[in-house]
Every structure is written in structure tokens, then in C-alpha cells.
PDB file of N, CA and C in Angstrom:
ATOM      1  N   UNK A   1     -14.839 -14.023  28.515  1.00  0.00           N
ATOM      2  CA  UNK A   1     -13.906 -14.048  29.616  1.00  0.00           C
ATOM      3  C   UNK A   1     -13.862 -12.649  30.236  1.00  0.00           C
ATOM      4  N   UNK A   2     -13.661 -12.681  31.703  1.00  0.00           N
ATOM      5  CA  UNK A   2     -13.410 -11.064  32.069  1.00  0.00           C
ATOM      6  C   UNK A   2     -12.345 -11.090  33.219  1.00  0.00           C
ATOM      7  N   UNK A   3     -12.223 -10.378  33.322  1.00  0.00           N
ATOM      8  CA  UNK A   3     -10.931  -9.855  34.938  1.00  0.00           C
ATOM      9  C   UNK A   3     -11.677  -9.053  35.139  1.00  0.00           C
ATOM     10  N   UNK A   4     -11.552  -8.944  36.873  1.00  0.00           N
ATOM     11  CA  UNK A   4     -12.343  -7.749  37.885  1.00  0.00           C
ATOM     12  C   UNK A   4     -10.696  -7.408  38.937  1.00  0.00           C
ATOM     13  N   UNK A   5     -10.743  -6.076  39.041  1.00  0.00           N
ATOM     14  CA  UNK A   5      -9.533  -5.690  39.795  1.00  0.00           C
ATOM     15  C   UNK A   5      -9.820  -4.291  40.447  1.00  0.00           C
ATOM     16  N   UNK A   6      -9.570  -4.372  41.492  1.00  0.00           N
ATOM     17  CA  UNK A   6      -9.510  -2.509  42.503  1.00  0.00           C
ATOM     18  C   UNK A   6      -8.070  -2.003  41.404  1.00  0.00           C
ATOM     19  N   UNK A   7      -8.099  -1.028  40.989  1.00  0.00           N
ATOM     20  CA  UNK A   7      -7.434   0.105  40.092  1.00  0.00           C
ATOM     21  C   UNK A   7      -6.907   1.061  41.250  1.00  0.00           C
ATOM     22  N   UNK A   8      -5.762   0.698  42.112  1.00  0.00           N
ATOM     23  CA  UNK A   8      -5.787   1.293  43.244  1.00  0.00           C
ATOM     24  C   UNK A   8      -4.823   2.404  42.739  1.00  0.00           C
ATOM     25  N   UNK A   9      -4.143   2.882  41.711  1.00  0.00           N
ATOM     26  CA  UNK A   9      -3.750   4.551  41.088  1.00  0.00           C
ATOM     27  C   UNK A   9      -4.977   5.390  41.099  1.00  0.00           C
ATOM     28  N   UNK A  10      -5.706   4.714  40.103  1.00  0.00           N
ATOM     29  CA  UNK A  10      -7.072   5.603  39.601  1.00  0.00           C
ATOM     30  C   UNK A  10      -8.265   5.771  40.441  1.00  0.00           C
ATOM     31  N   UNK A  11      -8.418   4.853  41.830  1.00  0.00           N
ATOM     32  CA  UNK A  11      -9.532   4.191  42.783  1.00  0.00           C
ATOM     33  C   UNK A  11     -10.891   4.154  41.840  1.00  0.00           C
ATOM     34  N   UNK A  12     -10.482   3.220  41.043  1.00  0.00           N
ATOM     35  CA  UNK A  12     -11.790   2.517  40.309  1.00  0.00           C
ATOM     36  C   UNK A  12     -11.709   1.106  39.969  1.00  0.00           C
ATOM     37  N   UNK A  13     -12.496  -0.007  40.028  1.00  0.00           N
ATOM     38  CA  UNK A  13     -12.556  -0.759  39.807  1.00  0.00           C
ATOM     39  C   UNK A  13     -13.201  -1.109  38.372  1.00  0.00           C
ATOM     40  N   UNK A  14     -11.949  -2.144  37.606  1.00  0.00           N
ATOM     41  CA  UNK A  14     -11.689  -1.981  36.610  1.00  0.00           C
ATOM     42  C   UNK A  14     -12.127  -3.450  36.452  1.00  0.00           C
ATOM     43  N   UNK A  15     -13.099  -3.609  35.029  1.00  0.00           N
ATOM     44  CA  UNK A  15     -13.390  -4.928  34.893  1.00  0.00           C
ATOM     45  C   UNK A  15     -13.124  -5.096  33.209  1.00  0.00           C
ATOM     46  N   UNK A  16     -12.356  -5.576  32.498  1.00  0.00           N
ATOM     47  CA  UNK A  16     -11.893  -6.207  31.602  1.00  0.00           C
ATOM     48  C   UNK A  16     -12.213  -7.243  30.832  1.00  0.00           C
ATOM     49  N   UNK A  17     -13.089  -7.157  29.825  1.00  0.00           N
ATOM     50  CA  UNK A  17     -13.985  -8.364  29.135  1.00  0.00           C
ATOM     51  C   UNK A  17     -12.576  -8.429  27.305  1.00  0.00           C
ATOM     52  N   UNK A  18     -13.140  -9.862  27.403  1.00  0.00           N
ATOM     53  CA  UNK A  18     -12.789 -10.365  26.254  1.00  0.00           C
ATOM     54  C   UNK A  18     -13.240 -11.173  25.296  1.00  0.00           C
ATOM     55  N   UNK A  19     -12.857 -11.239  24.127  1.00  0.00           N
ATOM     56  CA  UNK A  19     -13.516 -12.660  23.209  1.00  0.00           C
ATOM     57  C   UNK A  19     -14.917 -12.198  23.276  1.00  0.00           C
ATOM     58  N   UNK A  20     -15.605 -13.565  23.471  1.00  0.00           N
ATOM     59  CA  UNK A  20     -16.727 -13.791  23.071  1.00  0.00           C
ATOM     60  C   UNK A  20     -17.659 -13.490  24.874  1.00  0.00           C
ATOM     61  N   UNK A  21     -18.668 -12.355  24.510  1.00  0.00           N
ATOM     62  CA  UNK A  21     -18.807 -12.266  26.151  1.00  0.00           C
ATOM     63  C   UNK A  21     -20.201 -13.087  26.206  1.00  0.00           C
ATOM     64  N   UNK A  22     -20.928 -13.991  27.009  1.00  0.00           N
ATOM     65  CA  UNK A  22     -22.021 -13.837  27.562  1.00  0.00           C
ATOM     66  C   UNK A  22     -22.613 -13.811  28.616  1.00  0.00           C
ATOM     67  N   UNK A  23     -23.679 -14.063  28.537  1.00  0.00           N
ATOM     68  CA  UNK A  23     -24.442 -13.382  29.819  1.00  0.00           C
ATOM     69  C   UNK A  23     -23.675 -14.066  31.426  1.00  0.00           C
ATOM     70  N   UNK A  24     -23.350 -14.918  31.320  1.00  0.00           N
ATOM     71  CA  UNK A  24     -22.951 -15.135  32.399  1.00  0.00           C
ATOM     72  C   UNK A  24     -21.542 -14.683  32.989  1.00  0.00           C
ATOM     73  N   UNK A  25     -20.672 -14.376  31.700  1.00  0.00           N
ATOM     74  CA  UNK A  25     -19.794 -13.514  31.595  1.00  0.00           C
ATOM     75  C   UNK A  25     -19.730 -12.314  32.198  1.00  0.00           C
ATOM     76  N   UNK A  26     -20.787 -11.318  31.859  1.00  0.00           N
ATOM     77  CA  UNK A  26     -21.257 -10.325  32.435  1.00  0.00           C
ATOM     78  C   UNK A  26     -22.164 -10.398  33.699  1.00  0.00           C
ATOM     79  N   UNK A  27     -22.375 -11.279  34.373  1.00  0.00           N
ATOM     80  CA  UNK A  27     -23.044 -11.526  35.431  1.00  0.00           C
ATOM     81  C   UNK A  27     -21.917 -12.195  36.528  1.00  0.00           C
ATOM     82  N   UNK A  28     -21.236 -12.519  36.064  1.00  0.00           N
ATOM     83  CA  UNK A  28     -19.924 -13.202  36.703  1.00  0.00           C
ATOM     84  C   UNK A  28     -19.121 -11.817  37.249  1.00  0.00           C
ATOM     85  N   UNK A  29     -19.146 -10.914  36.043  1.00  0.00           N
ATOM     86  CA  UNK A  29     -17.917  -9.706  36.110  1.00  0.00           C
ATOM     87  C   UNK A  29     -18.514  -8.893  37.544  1.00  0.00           C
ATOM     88  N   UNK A  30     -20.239  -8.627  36.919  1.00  0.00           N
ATOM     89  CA  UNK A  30     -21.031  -8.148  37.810  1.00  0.00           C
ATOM     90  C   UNK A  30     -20.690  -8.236  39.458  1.00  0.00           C
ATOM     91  N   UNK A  31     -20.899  -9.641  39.470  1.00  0.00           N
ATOM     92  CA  UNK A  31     -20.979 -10.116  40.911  1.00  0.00           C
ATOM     93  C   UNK A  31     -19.665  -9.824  41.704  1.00  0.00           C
ATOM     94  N   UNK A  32     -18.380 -10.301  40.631  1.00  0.00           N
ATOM     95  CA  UNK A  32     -17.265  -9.522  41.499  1.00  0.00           C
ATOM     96  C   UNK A  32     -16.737  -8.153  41.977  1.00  0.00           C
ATOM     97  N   UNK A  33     -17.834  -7.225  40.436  1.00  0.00           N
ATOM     98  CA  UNK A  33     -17.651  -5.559  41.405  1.00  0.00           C
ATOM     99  C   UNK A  33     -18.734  -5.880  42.501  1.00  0.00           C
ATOM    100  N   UNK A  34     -19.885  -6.523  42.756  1.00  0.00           N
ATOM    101  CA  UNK A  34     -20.491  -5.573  43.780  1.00  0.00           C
ATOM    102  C   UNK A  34     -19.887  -6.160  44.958  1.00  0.00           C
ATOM    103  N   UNK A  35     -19.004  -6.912  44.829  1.00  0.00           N
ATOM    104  CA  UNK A  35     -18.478  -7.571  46.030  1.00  0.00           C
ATOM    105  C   UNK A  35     -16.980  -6.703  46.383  1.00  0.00           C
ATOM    106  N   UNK A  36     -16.310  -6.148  45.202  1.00  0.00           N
ATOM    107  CA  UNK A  36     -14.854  -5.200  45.665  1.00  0.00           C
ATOM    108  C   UNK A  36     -15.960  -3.801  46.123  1.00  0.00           C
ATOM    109  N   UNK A  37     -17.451  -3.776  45.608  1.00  0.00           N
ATOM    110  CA  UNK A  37     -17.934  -2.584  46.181  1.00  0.00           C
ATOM    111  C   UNK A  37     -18.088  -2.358  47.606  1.00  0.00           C
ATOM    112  N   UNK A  38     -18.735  -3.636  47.944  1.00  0.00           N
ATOM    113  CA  UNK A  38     -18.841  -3.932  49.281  1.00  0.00           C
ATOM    114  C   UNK A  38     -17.304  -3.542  50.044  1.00  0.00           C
ATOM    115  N   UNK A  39     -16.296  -4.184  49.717  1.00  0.00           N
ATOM    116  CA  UNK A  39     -15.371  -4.557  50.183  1.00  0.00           C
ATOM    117  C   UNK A  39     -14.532  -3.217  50.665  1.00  0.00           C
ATOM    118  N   UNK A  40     -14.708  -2.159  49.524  1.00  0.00           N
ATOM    119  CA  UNK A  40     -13.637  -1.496  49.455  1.00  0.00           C
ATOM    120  C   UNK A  40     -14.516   0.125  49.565  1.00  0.00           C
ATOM    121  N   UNK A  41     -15.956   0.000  49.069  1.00  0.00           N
ATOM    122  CA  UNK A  41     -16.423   1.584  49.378  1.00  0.00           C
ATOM    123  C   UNK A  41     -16.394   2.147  48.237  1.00  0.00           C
ATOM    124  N   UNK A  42     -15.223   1.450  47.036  1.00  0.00           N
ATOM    125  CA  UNK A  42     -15.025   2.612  45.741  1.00  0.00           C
ATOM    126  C   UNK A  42     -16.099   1.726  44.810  1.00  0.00           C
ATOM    127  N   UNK A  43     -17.243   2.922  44.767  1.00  0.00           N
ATOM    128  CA  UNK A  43     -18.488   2.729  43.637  1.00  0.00           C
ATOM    129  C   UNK A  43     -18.073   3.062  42.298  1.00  0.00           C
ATOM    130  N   UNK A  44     -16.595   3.453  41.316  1.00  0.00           N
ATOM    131  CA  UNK A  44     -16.501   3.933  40.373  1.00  0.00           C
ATOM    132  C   UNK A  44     -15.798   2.657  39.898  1.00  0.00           C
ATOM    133  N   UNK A  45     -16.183   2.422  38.473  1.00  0.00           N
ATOM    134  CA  UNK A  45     -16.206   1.127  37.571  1.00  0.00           C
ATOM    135  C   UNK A  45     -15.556   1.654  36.249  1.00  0.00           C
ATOM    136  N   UNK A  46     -14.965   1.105  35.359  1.00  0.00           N
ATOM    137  CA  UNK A  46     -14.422   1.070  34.203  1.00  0.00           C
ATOM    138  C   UNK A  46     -14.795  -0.076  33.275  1.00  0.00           C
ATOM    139  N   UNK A  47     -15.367  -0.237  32.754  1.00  0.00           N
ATOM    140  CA  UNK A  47     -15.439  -1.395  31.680  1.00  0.00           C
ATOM    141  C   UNK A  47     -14.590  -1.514  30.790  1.00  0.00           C
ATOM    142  N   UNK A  48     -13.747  -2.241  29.973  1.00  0.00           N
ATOM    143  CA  UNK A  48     -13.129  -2.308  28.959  1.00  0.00           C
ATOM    144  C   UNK A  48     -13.665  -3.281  28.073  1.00  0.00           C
ATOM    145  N   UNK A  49     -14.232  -2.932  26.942  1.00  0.00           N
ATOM    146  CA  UNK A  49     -15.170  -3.946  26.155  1.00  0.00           C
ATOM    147  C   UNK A  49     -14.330  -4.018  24.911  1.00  0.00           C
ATOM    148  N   UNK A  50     -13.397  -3.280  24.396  1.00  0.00           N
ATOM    149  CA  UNK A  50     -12.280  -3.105  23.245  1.00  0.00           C
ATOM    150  C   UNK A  50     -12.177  -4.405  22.971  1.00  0.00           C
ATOM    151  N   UNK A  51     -11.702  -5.475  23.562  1.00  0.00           N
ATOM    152  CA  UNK A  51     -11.098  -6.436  23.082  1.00  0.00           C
ATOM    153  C   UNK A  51     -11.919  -7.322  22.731  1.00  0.00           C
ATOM    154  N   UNK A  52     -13.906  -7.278  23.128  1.00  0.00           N
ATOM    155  CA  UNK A  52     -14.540  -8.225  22.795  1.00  0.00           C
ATOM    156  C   UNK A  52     -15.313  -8.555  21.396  1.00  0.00           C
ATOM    157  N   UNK A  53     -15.453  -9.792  21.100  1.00  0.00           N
ATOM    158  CA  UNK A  53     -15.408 -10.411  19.452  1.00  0.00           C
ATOM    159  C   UNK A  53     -16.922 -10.224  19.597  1.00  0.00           C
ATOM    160  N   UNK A  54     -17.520 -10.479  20.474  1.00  0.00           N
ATOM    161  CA  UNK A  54     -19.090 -10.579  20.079  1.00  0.00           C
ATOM    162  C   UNK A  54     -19.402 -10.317  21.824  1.00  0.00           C
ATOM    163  N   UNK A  55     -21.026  -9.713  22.042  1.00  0.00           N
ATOM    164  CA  UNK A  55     -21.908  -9.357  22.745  1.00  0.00           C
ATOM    165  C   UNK A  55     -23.098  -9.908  23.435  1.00  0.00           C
ATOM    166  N   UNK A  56     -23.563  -9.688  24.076  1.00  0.00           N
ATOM    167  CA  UNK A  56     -24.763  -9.609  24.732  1.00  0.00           C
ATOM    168  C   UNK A  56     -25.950  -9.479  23.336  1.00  0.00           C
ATOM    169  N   UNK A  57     -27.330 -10.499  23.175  1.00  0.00           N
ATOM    170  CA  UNK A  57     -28.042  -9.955  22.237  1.00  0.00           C
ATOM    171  C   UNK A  57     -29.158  -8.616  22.821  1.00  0.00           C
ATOM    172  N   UNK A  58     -29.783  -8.118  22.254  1.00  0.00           N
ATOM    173  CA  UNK A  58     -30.803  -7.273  22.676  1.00  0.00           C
ATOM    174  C   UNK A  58     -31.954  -7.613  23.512  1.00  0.00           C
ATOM    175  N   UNK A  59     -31.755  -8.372  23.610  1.00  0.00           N
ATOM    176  CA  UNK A  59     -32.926  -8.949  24.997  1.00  0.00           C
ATOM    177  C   UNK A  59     -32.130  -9.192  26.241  1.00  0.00           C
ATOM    178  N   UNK A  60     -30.896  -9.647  26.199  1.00  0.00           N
ATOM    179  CA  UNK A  60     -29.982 -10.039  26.875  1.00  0.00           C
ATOM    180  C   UNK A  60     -29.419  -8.311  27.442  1.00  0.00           C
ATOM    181  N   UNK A  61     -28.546  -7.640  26.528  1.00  0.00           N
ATOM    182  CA  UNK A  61     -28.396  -6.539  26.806  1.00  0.00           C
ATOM    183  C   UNK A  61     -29.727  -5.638  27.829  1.00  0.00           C
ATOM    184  N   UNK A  62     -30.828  -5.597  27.359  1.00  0.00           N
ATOM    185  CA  UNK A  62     -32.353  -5.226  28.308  1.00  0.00           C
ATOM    186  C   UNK A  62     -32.496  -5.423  29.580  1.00  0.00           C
ATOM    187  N   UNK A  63     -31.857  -6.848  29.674  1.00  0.00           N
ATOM    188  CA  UNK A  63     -32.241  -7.624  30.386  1.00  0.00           C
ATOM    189  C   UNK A  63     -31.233  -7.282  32.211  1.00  0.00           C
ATOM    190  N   UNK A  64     -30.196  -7.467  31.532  1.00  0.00           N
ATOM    191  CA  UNK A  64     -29.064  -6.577  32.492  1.00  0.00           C
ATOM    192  C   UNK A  64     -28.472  -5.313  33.022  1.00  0.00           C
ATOM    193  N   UNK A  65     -29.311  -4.214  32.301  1.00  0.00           N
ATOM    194  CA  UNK A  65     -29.361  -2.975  32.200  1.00  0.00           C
ATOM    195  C   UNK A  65     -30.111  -2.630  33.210  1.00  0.00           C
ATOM    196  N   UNK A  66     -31.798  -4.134  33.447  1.00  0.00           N
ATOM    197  CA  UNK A  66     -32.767  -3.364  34.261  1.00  0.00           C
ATOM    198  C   UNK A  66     -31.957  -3.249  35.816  1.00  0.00           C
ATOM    199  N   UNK A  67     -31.314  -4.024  36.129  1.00  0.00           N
ATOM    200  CA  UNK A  67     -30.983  -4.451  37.676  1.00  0.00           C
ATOM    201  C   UNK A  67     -29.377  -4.100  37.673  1.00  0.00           C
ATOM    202  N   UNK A  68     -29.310  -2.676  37.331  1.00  0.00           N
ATOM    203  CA  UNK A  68     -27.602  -2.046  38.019  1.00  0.00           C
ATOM    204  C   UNK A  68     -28.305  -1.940  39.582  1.00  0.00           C
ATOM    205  N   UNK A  69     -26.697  -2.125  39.842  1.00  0.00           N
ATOM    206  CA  UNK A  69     -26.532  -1.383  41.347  1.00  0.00           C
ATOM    207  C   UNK A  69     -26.587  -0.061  40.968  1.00  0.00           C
ATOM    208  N   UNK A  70     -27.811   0.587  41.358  1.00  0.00           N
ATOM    209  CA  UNK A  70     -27.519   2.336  41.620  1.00  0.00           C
ATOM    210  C   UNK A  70     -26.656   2.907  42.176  1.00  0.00           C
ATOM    211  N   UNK A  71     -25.926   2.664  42.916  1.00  0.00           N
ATOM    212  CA  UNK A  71     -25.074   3.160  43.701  1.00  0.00           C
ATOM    213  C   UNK A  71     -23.613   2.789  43.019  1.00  0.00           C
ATOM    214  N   UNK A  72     -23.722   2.596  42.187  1.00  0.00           N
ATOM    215  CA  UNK A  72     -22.155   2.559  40.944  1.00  0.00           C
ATOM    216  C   UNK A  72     -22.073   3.574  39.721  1.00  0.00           C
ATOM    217  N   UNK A  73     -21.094   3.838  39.459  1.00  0.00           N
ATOM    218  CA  UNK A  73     -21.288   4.669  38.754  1.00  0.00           C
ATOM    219  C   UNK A  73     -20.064   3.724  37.384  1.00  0.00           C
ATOM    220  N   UNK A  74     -21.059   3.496  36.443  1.00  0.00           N
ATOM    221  CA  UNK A  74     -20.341   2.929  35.105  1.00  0.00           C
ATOM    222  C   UNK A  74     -19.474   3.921  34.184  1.00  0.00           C
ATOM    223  N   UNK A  75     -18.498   3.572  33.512  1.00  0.00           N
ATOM    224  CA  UNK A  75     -17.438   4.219  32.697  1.00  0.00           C
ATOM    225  C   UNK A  75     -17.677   2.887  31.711  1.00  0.00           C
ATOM    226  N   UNK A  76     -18.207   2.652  30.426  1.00  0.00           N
ATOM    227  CA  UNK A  76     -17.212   1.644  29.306  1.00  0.00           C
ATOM    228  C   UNK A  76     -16.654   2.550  28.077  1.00  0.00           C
ATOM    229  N   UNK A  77     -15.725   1.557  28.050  1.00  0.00           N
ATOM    230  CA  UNK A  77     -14.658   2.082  27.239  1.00  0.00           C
ATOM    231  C   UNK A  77     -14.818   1.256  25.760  1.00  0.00           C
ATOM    232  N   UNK A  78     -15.048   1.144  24.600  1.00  0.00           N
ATOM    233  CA  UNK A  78     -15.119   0.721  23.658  1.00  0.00           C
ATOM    234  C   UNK A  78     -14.268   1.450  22.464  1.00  0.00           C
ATOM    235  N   UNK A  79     -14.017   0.145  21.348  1.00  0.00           N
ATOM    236  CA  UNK A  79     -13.203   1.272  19.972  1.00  0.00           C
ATOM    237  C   UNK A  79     -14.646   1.429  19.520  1.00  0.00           C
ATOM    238  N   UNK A  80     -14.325   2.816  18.759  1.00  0.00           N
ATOM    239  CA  UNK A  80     -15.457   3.459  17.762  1.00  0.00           C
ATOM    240  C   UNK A  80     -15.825   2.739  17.095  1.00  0.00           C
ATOM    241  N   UNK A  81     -14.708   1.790  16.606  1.00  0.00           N
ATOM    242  CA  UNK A  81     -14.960   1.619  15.081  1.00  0.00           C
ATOM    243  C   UNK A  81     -15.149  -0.185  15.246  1.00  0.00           C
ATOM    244  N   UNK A  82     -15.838  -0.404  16.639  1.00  0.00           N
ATOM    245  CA  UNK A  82     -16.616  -1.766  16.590  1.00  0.00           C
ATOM    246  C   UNK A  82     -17.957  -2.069  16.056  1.00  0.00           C
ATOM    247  N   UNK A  83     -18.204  -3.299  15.450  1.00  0.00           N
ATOM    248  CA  UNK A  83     -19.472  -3.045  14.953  1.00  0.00           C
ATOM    249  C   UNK A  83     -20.737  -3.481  16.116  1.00  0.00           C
ATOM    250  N   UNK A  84     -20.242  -3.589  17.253  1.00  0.00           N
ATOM    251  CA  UNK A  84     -20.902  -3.393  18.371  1.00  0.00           C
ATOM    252  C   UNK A  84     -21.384  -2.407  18.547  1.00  0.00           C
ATOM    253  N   UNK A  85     -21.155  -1.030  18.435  1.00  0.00           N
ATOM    254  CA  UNK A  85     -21.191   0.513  19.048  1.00  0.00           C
ATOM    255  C   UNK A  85     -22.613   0.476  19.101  1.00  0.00           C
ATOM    256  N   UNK A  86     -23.359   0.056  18.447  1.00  0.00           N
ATOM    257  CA  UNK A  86     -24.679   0.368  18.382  1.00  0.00           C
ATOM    258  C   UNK A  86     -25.457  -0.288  19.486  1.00  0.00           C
ATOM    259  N   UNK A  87     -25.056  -1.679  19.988  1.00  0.00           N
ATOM    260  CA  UNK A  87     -25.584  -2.564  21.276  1.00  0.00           C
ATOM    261  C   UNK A  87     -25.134  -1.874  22.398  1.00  0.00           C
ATOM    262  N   UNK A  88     -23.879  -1.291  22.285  1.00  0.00           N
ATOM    263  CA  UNK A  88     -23.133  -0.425  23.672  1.00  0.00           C
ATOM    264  C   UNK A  88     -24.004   0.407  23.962  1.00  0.00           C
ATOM    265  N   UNK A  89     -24.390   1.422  22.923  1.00  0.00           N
ATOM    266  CA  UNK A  89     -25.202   2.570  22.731  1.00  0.00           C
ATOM    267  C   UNK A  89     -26.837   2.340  23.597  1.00  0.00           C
ATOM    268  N   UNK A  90     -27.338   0.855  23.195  1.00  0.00           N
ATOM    269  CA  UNK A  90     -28.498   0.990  23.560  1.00  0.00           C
ATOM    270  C   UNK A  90     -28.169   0.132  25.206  1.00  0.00           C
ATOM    271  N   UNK A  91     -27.128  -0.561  25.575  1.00  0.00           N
ATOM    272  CA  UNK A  91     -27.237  -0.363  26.798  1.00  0.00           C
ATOM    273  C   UNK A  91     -26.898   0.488  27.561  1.00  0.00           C
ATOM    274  N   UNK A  92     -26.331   1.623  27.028  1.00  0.00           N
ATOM    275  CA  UNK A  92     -26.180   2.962  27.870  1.00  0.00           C
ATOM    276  C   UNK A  92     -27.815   3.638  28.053  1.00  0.00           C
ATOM    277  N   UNK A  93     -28.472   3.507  26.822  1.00  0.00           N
ATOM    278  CA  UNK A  93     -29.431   4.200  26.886  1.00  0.00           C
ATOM    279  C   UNK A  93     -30.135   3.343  28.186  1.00  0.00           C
ATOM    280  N   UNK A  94     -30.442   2.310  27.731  1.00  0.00           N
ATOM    281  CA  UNK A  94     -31.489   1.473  28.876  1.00  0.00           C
ATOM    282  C   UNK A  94     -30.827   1.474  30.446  1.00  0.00           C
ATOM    283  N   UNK A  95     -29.830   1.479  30.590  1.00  0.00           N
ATOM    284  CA  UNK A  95     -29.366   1.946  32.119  1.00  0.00           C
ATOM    285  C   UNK A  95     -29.391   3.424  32.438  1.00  0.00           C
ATOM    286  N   UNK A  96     -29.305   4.083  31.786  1.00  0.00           N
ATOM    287  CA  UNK A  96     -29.798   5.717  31.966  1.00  0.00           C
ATOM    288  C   UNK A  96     -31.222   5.753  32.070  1.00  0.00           C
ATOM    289  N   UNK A  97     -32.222   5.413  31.548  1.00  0.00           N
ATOM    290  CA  UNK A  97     -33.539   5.369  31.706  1.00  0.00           C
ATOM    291  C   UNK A  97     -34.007   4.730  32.870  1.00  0.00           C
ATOM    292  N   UNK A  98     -33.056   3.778  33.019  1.00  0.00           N
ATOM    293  CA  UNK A  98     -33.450   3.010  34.663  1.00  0.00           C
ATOM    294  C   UNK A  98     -32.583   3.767  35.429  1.00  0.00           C
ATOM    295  N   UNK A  99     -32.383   5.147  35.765  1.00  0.00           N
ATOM    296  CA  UNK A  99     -31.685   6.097  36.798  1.00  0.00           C
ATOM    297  C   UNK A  99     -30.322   5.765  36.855  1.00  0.00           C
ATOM    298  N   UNK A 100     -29.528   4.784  36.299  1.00  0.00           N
ATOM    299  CA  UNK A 100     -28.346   4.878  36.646  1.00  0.00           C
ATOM    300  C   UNK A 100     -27.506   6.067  36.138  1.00  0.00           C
ATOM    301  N   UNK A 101     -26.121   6.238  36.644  1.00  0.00           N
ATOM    302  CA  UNK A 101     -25.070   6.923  36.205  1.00  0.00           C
ATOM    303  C   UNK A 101     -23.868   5.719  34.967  1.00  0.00           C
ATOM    304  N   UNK A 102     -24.079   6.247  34.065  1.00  0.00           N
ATOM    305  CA  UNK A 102     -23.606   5.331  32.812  1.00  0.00           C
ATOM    306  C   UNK A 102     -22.967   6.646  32.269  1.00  0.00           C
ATOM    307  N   UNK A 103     -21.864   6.015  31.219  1.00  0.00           N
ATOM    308  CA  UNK A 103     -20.956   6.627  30.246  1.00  0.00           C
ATOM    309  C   UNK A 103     -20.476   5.951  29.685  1.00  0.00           C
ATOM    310  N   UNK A 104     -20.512   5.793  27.923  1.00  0.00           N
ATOM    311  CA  UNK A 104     -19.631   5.531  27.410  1.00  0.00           C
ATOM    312  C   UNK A 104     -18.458   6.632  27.004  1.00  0.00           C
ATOM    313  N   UNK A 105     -17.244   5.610  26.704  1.00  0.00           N
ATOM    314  CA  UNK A 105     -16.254   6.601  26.047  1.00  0.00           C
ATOM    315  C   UNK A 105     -15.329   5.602  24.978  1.00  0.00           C
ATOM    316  N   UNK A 106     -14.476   6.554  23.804  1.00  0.00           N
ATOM    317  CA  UNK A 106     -13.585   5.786  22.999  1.00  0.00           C
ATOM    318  C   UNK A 106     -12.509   5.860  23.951  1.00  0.00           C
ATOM    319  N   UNK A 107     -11.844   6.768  24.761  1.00  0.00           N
ATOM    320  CA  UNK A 107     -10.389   6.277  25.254  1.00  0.00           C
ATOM    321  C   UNK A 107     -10.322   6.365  26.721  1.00  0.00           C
ATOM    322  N   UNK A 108      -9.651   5.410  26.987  1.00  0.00           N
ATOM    323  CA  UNK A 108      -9.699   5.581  28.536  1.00  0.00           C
ATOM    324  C   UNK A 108      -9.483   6.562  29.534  1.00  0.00           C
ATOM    325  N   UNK A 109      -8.622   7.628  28.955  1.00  0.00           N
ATOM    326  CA  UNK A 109      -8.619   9.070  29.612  1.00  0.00           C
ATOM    327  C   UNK A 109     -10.004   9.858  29.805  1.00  0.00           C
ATOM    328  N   UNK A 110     -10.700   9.356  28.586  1.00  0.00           N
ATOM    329  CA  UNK A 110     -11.839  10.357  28.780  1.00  0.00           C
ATOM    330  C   UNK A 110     -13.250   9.716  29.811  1.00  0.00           C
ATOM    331  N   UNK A 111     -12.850   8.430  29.914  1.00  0.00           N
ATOM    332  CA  UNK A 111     -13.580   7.768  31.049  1.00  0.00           C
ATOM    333  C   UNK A 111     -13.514   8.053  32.079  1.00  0.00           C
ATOM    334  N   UNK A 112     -11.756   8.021  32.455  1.00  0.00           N
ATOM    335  CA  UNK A 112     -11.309   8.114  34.391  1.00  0.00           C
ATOM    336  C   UNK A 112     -11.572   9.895  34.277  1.00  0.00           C
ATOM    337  N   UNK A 113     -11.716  10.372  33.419  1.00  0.00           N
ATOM    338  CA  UNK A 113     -12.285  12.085  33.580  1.00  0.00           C
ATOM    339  C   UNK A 113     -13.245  12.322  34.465  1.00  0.00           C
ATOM    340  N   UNK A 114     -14.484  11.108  33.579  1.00  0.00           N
ATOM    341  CA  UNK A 114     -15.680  11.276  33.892  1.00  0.00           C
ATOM    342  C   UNK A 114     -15.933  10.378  35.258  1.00  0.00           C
ATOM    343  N   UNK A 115     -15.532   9.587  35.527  1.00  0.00           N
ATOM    344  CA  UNK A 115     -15.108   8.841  36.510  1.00  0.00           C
ATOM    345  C   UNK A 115     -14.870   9.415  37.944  1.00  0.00           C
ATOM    346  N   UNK A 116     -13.724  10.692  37.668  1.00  0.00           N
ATOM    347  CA  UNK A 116     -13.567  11.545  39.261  1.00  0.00           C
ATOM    348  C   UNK A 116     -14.928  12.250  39.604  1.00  0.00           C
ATOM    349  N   UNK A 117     -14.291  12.718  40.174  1.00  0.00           N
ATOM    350  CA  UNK A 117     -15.749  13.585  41.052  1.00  0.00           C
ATOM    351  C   UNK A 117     -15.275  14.997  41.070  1.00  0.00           C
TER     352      UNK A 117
END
């Protein structure tokens, strides 16, 4: 499950995953930032992945990493101590290798940090 929302304090658009995510999950979330991107001009994103039970597999994760919008700039937010960290990890890596601007972080302060300009 996810929520997509303009973060109009912080001017980032904030997308909110839960439970059990899949791909269409994340392709769903997708489609509604590039459309508040369109809409609104603000390219800065927040992910919140904290609350989700299970992931994207590694082909799947690959797979969605290749085709960011370049012109966004990603923030996810995850707990440390998920046993995900390691799938987060390698889709940060694989969207950094495909030129994007990616970041993970553990708390949300240290995201909207990285987030301003």
C-alpha cells in the first residue's frame, strides 16, 4: 500500500509505503510523484519505507532503479534495524550508478537536510 502527498511545510513530496510492497505498489507510488512533479515543479521526494513488512525482490528492485526520473531527487527513509537494509542499500546503489541523485537515511531529519538545496 502507499500514499503520495505535496509536503507543502517541507516542499517535498512525500510518498509513504506500507505492509507488504510490490512492484506495482511502487510503480503506482511512482506514477503519482511524476505527476505532483509535473504538477507542482517540486522534484524533491521522501520515501518512507519504515513501516514496510516485505520488499521488492532483487530483480524487481534492478529492475526499477533502471528508469528513475533524473530530474528527482530521492530521500528514503528506513529503520536500521530492518532486515531489508541490505535490498534498500542495493537499490540506492543501482540508482546512483544509473546517474540519479539517491539517499538513504535512518531519520527523517537527516533526509529533509539532504533534501534542501
Amino acid at each position: 500500500m502507499n500514499e503520495v502527498h505535496l509536503q507543502q511545510e517541507d516542499q517535498v513530496i512525500e510518498v509513504r509505503h506500507w505492509g507488504a510492497v510490490s512492484d506495482d505498489d511502487v510503480r503506482d507510488a511512482r506514477a503519482k510523484v511524476e505527476e505532483l512533479i509535473d504538477q507542482t515543479g517540486i522534484s524533491d521526494v521522501l520515501v518512507d519505507l519504515r513501516e514496510v513488512e516485505s520488499f521488492l525482490d532483487t530483480v524487481e528492485i534492478y529492475e526499477f532503479a533502471s528508469d528513475f526520473n533524473l530530474t528527482m531527487r530521492v530521500a528514503m527513509l528506513y529503520d536500521s534495524d530492518d532486515s531489508m537494509v541490505d535490498d534498500l542499500h542495493f537499490l540506492e546503489t543501482v540508482a546512483i550508478n544509473r546517474g540519479n541523485d539517491f539517499s538513504m537515511h535512518s531519520t527523517r531529519q537527516d533526509a529533509l537536510e539532504w533534501l534542501r538545496p
